[in-house]
Protein backbone atom coordinates (compact mmCIF):
# COMPACT_ATOMS: atom_id res chain seq x y z
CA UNK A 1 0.00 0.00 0.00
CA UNK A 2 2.87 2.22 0.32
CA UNK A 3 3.25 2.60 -3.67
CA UNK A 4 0.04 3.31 -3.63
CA UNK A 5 0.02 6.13 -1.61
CA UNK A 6 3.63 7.46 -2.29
CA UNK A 7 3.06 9.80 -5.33
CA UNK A 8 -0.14 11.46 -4.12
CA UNK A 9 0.67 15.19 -3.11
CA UNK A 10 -3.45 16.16 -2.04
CA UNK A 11 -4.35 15.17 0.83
CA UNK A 12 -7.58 16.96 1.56
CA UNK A 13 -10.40 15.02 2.07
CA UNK A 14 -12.00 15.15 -0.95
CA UNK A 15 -9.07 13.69 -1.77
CA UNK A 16 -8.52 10.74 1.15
CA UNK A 17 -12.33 10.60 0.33
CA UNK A 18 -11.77 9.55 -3.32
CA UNK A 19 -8.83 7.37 -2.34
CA UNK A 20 -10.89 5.22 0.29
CA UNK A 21 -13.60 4.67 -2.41
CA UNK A 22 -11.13 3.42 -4.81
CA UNK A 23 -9.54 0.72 -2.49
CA UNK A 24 -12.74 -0.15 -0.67
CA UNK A 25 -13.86 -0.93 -4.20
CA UNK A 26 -10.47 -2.97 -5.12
CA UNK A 27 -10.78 -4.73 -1.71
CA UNK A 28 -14.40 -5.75 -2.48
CA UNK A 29 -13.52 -7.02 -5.65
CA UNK A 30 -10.78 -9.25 -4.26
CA UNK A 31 -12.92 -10.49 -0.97
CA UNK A 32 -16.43 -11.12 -2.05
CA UNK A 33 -19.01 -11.16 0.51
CA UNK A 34 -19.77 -14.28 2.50
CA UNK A 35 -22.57 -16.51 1.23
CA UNK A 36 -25.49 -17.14 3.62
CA UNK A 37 -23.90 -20.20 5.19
CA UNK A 38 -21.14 -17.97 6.36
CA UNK A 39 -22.68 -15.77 8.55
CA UNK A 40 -21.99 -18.36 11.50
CA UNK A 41 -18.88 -17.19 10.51
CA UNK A 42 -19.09 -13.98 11.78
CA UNK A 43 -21.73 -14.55 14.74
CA UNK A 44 -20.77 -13.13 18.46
CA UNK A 45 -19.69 -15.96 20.70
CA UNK A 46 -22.67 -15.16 23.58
């Protein structure tokens, strides 16, 4: 992630904003969300 960020110079949020979009979309398209099964996955321990 540091390459990533390394050759940005604006960091206003607008900016950070458009930034977090982009990677939230890359890391959605490289963990897709868990199938109904999973979400015993995920459930609190109580």
């Amino acid at each position: 992630m540091n390459r990533y960020f390394h050759d940005y110079s604006e960091w206003d949020e607008s900016a950070i904003r458009g930034r977090g979009e982009e990677l939230f979309a890359t890391a959605r398209s490289i963990w897709p969300y868990p199938i109904k099964g999973d979400a015993a996955l995920f459930a609190s321990p109580d």
